[in-house]
C-alpha atoms as a PDB file:
ATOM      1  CA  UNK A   1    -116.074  33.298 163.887  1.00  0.00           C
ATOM      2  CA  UNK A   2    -114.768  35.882 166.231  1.00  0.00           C
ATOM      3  CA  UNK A   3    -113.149  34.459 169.583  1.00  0.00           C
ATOM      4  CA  UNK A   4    -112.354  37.019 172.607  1.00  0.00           C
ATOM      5  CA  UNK A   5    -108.842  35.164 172.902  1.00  0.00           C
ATOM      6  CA  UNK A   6    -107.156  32.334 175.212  1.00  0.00           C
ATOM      7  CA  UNK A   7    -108.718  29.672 173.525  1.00  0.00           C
ATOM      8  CA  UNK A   8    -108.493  26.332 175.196  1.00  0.00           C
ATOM      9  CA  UNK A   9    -107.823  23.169 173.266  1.00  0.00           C
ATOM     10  CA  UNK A  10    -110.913  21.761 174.797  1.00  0.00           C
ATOM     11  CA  UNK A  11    -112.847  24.482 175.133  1.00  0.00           C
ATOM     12  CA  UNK A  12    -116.269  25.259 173.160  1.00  0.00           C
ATOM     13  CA  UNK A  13    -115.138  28.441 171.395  1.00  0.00           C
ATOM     14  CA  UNK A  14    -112.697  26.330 169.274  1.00  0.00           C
ATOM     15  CA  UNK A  15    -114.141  23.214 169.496  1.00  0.00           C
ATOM     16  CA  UNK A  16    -117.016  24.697 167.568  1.00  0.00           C
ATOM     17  CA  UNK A  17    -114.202  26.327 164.797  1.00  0.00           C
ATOM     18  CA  UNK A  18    -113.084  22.713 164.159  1.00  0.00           C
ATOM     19  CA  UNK A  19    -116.783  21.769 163.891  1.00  0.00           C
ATOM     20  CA  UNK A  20    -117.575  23.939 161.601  1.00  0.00           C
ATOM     21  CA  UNK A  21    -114.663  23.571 159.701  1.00  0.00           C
ATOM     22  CA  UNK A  22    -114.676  20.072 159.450  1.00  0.00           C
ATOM     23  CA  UNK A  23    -118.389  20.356 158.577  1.00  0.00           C
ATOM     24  CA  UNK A  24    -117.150  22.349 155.140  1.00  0.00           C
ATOM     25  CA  UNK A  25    -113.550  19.861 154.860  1.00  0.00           C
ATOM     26  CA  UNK A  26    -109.950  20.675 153.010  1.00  0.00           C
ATOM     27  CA  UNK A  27    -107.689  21.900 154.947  1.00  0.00           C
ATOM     28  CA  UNK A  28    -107.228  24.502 157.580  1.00  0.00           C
ATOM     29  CA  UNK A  29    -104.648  27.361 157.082  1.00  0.00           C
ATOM     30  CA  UNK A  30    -103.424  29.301 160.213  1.00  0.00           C
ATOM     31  CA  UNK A  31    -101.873  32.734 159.922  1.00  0.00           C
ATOM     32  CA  UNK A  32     -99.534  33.623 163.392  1.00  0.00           C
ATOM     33  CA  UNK A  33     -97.946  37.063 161.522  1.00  0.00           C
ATOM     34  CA  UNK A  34     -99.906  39.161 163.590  1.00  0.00           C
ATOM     35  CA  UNK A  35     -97.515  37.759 166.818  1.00  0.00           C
ATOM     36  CA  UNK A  36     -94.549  39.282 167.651  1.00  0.00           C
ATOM     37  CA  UNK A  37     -92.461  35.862 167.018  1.00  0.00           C
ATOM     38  CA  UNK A  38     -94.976  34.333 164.229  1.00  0.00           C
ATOM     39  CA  UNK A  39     -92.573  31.208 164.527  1.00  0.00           C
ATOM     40  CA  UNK A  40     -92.937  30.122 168.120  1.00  0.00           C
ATOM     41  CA  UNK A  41     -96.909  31.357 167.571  1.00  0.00           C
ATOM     42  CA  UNK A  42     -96.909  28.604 164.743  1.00  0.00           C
ATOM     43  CA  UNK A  43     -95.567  26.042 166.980  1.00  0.00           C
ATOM     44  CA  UNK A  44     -97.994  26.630 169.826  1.00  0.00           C
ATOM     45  CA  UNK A  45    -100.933  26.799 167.936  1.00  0.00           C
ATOM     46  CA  UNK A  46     -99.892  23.512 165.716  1.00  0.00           C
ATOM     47  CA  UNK A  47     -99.613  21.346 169.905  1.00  0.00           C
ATOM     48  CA  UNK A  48    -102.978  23.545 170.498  1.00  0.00           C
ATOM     49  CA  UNK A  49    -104.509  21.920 167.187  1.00  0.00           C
ATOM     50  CA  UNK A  50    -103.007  18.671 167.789  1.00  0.00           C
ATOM     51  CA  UNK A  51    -104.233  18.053 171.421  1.00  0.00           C
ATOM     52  CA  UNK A  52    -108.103  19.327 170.056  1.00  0.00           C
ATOM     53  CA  UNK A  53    -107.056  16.282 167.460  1.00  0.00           C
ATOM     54  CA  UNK A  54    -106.593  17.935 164.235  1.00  0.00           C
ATOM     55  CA  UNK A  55    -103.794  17.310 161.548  1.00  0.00           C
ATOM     56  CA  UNK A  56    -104.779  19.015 158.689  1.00  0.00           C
ATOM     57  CA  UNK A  57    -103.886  22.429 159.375  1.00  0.00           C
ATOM     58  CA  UNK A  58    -100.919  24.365 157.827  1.00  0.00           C
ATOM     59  CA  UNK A  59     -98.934  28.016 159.216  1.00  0.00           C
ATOM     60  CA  UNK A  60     -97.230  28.916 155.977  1.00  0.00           C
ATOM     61  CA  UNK A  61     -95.102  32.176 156.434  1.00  0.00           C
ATOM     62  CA  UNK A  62     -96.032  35.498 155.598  1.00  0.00           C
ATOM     63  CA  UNK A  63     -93.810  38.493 154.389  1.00  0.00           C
ATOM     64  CA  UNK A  64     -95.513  41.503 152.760  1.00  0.00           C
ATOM     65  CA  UNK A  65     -91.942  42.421 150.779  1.00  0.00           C
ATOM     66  CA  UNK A  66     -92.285  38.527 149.223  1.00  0.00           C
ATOM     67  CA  UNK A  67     -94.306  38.497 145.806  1.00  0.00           C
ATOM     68  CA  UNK A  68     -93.072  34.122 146.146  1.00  0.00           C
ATOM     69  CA  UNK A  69     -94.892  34.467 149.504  1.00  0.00           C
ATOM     70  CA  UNK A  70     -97.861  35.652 148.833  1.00  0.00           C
ATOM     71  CA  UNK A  71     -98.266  33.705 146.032  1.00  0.00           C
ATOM     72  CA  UNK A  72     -98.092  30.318 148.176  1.00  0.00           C
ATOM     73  CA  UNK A  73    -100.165  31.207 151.034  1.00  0.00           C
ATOM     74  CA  UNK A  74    -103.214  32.422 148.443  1.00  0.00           C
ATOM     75  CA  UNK A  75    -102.495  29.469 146.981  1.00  0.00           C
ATOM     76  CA  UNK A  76    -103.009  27.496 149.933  1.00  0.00           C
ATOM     77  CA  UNK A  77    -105.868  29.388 150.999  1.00  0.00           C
ATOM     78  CA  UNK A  78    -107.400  28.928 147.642  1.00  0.00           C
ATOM     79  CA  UNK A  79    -107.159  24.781 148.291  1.00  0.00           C
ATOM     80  CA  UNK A  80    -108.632  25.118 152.266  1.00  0.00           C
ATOM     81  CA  UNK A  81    -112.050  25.117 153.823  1.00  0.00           C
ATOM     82  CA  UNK A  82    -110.615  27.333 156.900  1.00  0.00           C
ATOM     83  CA  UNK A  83    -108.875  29.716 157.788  1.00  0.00           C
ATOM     84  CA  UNK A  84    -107.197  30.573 161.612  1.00  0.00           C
ATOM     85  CA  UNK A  85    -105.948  34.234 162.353  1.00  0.00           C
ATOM     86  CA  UNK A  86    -103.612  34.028 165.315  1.00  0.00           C
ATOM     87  CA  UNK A  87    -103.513  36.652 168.429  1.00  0.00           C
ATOM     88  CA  UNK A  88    -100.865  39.453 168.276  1.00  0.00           C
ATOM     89  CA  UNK A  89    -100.954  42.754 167.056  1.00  0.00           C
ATOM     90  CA  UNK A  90    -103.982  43.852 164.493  1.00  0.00           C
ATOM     91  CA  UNK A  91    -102.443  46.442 162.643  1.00  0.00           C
ATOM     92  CA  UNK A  92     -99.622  44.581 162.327  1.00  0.00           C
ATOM     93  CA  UNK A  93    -101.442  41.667 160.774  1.00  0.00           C
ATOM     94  CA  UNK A  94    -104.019  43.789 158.488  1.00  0.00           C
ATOM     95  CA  UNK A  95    -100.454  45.950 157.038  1.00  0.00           C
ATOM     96  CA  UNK A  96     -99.212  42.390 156.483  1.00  0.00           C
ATOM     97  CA  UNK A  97    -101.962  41.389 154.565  1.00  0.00           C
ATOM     98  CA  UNK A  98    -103.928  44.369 152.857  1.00  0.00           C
ATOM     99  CA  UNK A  99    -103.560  44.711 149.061  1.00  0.00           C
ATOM    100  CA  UNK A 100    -102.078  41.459 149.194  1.00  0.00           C
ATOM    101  CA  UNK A 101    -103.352  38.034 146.695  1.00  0.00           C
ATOM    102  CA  UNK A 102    -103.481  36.304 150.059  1.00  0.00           C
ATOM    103  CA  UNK A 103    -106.373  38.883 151.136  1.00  0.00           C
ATOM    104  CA  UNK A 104    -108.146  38.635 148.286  1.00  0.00           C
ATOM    105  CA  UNK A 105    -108.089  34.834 148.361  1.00  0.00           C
ATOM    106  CA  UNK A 106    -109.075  35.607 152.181  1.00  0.00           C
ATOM    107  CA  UNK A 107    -112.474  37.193 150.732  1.00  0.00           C
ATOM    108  CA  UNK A 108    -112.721  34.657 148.205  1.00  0.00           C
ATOM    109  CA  UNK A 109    -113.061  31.621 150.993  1.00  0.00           C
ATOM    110  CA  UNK A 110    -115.598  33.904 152.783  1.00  0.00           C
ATOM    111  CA  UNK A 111    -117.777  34.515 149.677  1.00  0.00           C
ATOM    112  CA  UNK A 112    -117.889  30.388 148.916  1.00  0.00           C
ATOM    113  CA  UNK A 113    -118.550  29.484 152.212  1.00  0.00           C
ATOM    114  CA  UNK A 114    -115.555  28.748 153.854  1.00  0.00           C
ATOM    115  CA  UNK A 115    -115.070  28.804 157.591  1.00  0.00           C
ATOM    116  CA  UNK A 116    -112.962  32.343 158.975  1.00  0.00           C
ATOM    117  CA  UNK A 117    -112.060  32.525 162.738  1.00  0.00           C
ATOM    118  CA  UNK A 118    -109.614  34.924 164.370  1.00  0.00           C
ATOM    119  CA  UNK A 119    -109.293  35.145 167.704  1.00  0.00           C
ATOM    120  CA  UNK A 120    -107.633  37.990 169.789  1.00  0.00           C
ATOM    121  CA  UNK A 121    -106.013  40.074 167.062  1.00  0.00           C
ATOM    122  CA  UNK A 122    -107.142  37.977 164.226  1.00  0.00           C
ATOM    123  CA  UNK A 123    -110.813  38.694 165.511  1.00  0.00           C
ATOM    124  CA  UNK A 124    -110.305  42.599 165.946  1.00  0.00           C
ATOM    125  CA  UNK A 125    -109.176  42.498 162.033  1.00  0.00           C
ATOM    126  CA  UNK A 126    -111.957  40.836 160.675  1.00  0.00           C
ATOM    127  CA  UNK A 127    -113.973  44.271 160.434  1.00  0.00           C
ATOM    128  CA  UNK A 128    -114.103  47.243 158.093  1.00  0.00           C
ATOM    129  CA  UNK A 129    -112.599  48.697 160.829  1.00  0.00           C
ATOM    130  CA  UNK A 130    -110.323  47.761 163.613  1.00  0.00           C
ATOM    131  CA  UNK A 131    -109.277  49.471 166.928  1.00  0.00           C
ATOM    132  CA  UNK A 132    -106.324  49.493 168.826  1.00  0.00           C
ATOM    133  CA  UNK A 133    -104.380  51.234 172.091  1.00  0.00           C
ATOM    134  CA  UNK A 134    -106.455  53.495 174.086  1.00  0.00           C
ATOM    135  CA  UNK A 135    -105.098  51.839 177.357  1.00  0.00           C
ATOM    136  CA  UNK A 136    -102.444  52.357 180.097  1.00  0.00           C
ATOM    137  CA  UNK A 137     -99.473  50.585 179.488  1.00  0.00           C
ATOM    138  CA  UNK A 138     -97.111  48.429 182.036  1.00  0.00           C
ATOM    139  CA  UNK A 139     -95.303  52.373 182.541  1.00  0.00           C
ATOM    140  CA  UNK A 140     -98.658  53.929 183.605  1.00  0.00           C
ATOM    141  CA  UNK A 141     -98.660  55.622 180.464  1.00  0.00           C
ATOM    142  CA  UNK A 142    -101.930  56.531 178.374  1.00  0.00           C
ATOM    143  CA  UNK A 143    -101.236  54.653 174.949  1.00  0.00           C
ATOM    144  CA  UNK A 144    -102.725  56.820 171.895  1.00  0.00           C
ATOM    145  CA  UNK A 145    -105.964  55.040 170.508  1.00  0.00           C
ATOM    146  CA  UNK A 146    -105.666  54.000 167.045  1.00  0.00           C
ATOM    147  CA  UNK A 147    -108.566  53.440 164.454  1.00  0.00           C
ATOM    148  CA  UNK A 148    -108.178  51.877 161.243  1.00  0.00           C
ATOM    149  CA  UNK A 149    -109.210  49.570 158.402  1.00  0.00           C
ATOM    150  CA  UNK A 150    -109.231  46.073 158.985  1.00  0.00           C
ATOM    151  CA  UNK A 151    -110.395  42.980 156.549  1.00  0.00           C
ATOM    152  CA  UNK A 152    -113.914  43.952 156.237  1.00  0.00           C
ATOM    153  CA  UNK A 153    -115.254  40.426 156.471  1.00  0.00           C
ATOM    154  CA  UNK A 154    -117.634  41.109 159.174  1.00  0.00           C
ATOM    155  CA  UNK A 155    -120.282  43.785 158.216  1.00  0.00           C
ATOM    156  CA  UNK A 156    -123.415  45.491 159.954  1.00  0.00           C
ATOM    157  CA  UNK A 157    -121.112  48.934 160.958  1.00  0.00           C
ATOM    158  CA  UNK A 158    -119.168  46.874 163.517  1.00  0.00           C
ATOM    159  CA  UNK A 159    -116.339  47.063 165.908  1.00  0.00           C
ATOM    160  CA  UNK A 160    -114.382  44.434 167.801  1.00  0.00           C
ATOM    161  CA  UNK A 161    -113.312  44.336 171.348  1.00  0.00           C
ATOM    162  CA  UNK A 162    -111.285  41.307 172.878  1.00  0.00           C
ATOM    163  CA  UNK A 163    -110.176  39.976 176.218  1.00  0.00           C
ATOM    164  CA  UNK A 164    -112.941  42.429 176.924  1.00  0.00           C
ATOM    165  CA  UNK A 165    -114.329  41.701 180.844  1.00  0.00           C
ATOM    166  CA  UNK A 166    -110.791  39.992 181.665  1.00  0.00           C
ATOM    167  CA  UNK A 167    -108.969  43.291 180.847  1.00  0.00           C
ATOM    168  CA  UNK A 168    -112.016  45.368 181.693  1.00  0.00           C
ATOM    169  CA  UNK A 169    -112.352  47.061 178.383  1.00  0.00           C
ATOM    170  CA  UNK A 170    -115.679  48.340 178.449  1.00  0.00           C
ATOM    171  CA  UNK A 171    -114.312  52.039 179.324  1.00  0.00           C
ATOM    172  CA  UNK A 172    -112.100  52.033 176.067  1.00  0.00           C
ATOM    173  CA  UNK A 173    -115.055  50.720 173.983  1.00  0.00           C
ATOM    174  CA  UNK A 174    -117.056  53.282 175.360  1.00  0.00           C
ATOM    175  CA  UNK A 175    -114.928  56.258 174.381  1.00  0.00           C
ATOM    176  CA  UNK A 176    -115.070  54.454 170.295  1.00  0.00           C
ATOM    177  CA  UNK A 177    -118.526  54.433 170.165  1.00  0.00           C
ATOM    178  CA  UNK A 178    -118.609  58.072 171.752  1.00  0.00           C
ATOM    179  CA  UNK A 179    -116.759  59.684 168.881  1.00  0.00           C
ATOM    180  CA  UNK A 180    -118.182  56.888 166.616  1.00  0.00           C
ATOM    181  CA  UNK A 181    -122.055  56.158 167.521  1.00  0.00           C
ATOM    182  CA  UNK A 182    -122.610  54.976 163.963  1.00  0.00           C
ATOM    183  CA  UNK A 183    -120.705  51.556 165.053  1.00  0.00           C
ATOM    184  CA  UNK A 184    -121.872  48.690 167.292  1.00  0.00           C
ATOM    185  CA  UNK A 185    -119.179  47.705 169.614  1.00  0.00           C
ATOM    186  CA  UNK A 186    -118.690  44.060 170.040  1.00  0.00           C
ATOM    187  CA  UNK A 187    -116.647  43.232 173.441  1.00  0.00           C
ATOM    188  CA  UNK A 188    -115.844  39.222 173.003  1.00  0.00           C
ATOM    189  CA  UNK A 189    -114.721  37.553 176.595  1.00  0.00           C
ATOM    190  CA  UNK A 190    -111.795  35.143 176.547  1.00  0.00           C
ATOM    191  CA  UNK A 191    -112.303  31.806 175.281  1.00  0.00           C
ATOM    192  CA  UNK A 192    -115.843  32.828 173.966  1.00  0.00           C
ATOM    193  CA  UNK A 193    -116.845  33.087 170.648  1.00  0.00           C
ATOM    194  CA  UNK A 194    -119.231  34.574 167.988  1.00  0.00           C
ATOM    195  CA  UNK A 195    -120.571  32.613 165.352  1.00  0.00           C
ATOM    196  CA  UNK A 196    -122.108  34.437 162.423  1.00  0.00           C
ATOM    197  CA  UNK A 197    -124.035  33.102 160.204  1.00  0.00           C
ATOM    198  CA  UNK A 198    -125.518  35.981 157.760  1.00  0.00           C
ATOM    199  CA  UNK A 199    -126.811  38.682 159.866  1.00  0.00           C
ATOM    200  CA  UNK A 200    -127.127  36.448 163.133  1.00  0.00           C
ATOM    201  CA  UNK A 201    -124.507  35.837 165.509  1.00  0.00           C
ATOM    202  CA  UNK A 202    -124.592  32.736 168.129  1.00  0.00           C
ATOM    203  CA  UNK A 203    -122.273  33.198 171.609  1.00  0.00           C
ATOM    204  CA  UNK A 204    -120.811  30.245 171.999  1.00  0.00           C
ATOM    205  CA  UNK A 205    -117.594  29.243 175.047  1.00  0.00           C
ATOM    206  CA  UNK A 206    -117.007  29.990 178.378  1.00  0.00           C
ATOM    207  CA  UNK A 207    -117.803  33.791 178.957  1.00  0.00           C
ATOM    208  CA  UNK A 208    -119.818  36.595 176.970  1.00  0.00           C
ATOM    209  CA  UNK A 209    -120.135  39.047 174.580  1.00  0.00           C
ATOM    210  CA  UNK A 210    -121.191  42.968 175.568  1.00  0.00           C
ATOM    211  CA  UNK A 211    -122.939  45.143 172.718  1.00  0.00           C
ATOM    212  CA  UNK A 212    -122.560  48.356 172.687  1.00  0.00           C
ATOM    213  CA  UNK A 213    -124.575  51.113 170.236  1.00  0.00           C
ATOM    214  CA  UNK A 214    -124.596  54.598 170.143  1.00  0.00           C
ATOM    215  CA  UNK A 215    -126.867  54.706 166.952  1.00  0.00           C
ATOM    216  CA  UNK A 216    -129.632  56.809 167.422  1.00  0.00           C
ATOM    217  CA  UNK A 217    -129.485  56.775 170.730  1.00  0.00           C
ATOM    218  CA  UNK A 218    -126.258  58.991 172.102  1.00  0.00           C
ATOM    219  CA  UNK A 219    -127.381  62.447 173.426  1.00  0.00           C
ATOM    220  CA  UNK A 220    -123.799  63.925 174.585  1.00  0.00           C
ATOM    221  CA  UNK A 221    -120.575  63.027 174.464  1.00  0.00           C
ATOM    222  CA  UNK A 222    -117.676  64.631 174.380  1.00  0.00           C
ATOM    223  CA  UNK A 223    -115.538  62.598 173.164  1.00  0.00           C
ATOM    224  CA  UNK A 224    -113.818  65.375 170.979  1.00  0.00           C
ATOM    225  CA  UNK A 225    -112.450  66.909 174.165  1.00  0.00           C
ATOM    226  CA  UNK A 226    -110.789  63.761 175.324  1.00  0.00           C
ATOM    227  CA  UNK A 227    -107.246  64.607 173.765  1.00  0.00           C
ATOM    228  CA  UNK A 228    -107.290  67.655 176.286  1.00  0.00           C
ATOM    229  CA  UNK A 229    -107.194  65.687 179.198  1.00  0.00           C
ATOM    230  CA  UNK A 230    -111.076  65.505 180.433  1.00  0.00           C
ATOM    231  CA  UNK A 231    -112.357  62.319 181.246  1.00  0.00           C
ATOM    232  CA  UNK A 232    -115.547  60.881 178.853  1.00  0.00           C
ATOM    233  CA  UNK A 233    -118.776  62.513 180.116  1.00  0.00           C
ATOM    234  CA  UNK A 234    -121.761  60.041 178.028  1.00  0.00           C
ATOM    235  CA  UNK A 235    -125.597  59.898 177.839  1.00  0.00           C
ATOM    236  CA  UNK A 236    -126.343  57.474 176.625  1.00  0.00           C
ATOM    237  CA  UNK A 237    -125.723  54.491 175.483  1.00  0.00           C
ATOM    238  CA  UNK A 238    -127.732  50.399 174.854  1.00  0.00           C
ATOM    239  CA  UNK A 239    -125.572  48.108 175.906  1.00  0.00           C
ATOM    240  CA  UNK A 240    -126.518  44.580 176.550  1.00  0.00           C
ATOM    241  CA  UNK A 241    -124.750  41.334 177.359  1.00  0.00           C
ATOM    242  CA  UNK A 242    -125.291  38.064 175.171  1.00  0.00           C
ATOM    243  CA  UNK A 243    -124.883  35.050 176.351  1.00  0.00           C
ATOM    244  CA  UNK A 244    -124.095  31.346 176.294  1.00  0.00           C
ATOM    245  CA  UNK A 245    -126.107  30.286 172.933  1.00  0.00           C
ATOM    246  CA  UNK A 246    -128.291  33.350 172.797  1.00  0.00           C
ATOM    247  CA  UNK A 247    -128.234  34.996 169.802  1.00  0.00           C
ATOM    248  CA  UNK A 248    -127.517  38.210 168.471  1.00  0.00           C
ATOM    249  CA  UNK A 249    -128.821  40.032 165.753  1.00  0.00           C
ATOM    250  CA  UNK A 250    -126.390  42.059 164.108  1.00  0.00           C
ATOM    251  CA  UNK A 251    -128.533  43.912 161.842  1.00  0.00           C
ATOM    252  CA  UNK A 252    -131.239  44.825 164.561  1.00  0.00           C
ATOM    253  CA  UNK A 253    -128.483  45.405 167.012  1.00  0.00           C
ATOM    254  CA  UNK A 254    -130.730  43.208 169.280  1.00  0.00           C
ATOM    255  CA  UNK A 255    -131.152  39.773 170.941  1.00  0.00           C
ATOM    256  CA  UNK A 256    -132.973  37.846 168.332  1.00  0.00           C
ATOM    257  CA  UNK A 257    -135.558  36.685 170.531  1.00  0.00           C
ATOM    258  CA  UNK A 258    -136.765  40.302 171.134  1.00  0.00           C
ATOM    259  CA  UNK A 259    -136.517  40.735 167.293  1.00  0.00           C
ATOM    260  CA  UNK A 260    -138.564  37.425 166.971  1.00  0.00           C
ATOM    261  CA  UNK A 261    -141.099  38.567 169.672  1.00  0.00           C
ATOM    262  CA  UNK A 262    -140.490  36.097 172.002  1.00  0.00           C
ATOM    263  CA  UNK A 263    -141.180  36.633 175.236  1.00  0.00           C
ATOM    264  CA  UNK A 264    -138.371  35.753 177.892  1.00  0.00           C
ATOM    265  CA  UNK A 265    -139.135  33.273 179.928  1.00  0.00           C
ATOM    266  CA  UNK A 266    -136.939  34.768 182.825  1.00  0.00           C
ATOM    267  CA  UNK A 267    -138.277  38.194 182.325  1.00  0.00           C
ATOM    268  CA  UNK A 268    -139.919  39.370 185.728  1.00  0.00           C
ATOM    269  CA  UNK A 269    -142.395  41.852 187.314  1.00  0.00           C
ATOM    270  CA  UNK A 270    -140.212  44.505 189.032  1.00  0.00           C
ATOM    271  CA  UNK A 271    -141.698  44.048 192.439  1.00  0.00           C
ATOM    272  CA  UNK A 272    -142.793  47.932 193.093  1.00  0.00           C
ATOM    273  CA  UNK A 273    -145.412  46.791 189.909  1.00  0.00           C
ATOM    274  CA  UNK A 274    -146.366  43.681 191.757  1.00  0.00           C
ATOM    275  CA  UNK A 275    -147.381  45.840 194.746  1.00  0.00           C
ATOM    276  CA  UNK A 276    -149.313  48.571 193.172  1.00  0.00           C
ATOM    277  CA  UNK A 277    -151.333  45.366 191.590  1.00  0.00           C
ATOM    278  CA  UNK A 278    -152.094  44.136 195.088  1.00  0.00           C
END
């Protein structure tokens, strides 16, 4: 489960984590190192969980440098049915956790069926490979875009965008998929999330998510000349918008009721067809 971030307690995006999760059963572990103060993270998360009405979930800390550490939370993760990725800082949470036993018990869950959700941060890590920066900070100042590896749990060439209409991302997706058209960008809206279930992916929550793929499909770019100072010039791109309980299918890079054939039962005649019929 990927959720686009600010998650409410009641919301659908993780009411239907806790669903699922209590669907599977053990216990949940929740994993706050990708915040700035993991602590305080750990504390909101645990009155979040609470007030949705669950108990059974655990924030054990994390420290790369502690061999004791590591060996608890796998241990831990080994024992659960779920697993929660806080918000924060993705690179900072994949360098936490890469290489570690509590990554490889990560991939273990995923394999048996467990339940994974990160949302914010813990969302953008759950792919082969994550972005980051590529924005203008609170100084006006253009902060360096960073690509990198993330977890890898979420296949099909992907990439993962969050917060992505409140912060009005789609530019900054746009220039990845320029100088990266082999990847499907994923923009996830706040308190929204993706389910995926093998290659299909259900929107569920309170906003969207945007596609974006430059697979086959990209004529220009030039997205190598951005470091000079030129502004992305792009032709062109699909990009579509999934939403409430449609489905997407990650492997097609479609809606799964165009993959299906079905025919959309809001789909209309543009009107300059309706009047050469006349």
């Amino acid at each position: 489960m990927l959720i686009g971030g600010a998650c409410t307690p009641d919301g659908e995006a993780l009411g239907s984590f806790l669903e699922l999760a209590g669907q599977v059963g053990g216990p949940i572990v929740g994993i706050t190192v990708a915040s700035e103060n993991p602590v305080e993270s750990a504390r909101l998360w645990r009155a979040d969980f609470r007030a949705a009405g669950v108990q059974n979930i655990e924030f054990p800390r994390v420290k790369r440098t502690s061999d004791k550490l590591d060996r608890e939370l796998a241990a831990r993760i080994d024992d659960a049915g779920a697993l929660f990725l806080g918000g924060g800082n993705q690179v900072k949470l994949v360098a936490e956790l890469s290489g570690t036993r509590s990554e490889a018990s990560m991939k273990a869950l995923s394999e048996r069926g467990g339940v994974i959700c990160g949302t914010s941060a813990g969302a953008a890590a759950l792919t082969a490979l994550t972005m980051a920066g590529g924005e203008i900070d609170e100084e006006g100042n253009l902060v360096e875009q960073y690509l990198g590896p993330g977890f890898g749990l979420l296949d099909f060439e992907t990439i993962v965008d969050t917060h992505f209409s409140k912060r009005r991302r789609l530019q900054r997706l746009f220039v990845v998929i320029a100088g990266n058209p082999q990847l499907m960008g994923l923009g996830i809206d706040e308190d929204t999330a993706l389910i995926v279930r093998g290659h299909i992916g259900e929107v569920v929550g309170a906003g969207g998510v945007t596609f974006i793929d430059g697979r086959d499909s990209v004529r220009f770019d030039n997205a190598d000349d951005l470091e000079k100072g030129r502004q992305l010039t792009l032709s062109h791109l699909r990009v579509g918008i999934v939403g409430t309980h449609y489905h997407l299918n990650l492997r097609e890079r479609e809606l799964e009721v165009l993959v299906q054939g079905e025919a959309s039962p809001h789909r209309r005649t543009p009107p300059f067809v309706a009047a050469q019929g006349k």
